[in-house]
Protein backbone atom coordinates (compact mmCIF):
# COMPACT_ATOMS: atom_id res chain seq x y z
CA UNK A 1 0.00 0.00 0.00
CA UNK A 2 1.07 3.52 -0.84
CA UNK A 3 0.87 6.26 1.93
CA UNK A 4 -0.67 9.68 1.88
CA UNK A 5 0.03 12.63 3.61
CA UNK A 6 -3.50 13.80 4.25
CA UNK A 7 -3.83 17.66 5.50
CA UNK A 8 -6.75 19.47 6.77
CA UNK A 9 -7.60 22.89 5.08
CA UNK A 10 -10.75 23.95 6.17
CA UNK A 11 -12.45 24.18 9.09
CA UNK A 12 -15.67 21.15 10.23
CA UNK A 13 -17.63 23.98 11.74
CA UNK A 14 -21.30 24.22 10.92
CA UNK A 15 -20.69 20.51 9.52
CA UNK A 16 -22.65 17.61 9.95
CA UNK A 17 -21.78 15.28 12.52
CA UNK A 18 -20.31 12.25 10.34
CA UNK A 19 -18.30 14.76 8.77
CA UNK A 20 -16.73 16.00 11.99
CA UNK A 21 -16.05 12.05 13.08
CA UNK A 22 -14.90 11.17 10.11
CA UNK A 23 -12.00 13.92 10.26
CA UNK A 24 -11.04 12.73 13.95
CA UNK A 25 -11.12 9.27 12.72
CA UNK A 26 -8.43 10.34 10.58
CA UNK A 27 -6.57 12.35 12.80
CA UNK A 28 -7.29 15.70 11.94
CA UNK A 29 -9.32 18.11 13.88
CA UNK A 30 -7.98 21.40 13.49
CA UNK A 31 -6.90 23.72 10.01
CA UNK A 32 -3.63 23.14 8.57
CA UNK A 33 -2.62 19.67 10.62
CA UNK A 34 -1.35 16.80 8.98
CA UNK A 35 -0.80 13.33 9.30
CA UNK A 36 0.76 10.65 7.03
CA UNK A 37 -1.59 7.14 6.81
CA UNK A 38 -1.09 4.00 4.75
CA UNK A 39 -3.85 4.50 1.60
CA UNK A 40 -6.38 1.20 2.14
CA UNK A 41 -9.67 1.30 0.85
CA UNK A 42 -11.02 2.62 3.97
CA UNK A 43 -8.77 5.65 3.99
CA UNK A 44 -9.65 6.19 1.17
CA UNK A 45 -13.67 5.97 1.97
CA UNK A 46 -12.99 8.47 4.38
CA UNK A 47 -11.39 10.74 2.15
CA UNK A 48 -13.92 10.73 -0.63
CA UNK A 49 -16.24 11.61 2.03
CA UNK A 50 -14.55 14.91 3.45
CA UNK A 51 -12.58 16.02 0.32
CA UNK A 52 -14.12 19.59 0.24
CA UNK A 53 -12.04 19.92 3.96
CA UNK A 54 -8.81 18.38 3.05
CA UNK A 55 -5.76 18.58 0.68
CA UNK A 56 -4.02 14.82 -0.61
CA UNK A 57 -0.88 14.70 -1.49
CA UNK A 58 0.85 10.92 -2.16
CA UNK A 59 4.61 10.27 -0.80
């Protein structure tokens, strides 16, 4: 598997709930933090579902 380095860009406020849980499942919770996560196909799930808050970039 190839790893991403996932980074939050905007913020979950006045988002729904599964949106705001789906970023903490993935580490994130606040603008402009990053984390670095082996791409399976539920990372990627995850990211489909929140890619309006976050920037992918692959390593």
């Amino acid at each position: 598997m190839s790893k991403v380095k996932i980074t939050q860009s905007r913020s979950d406020i006045k988002r729904p709930e599964t949106q705001q849980r789906t970023l903490r499942a993935l580490g994130l919770g606040k603008v402009n933090k990053s984390v670095e996560v082996e791409l399976t196909p539920q990372i990627a799930g995850m990211i489909t579902k929140v890619n309006h808050l976050i920037t992918v970039q692959e390593l």
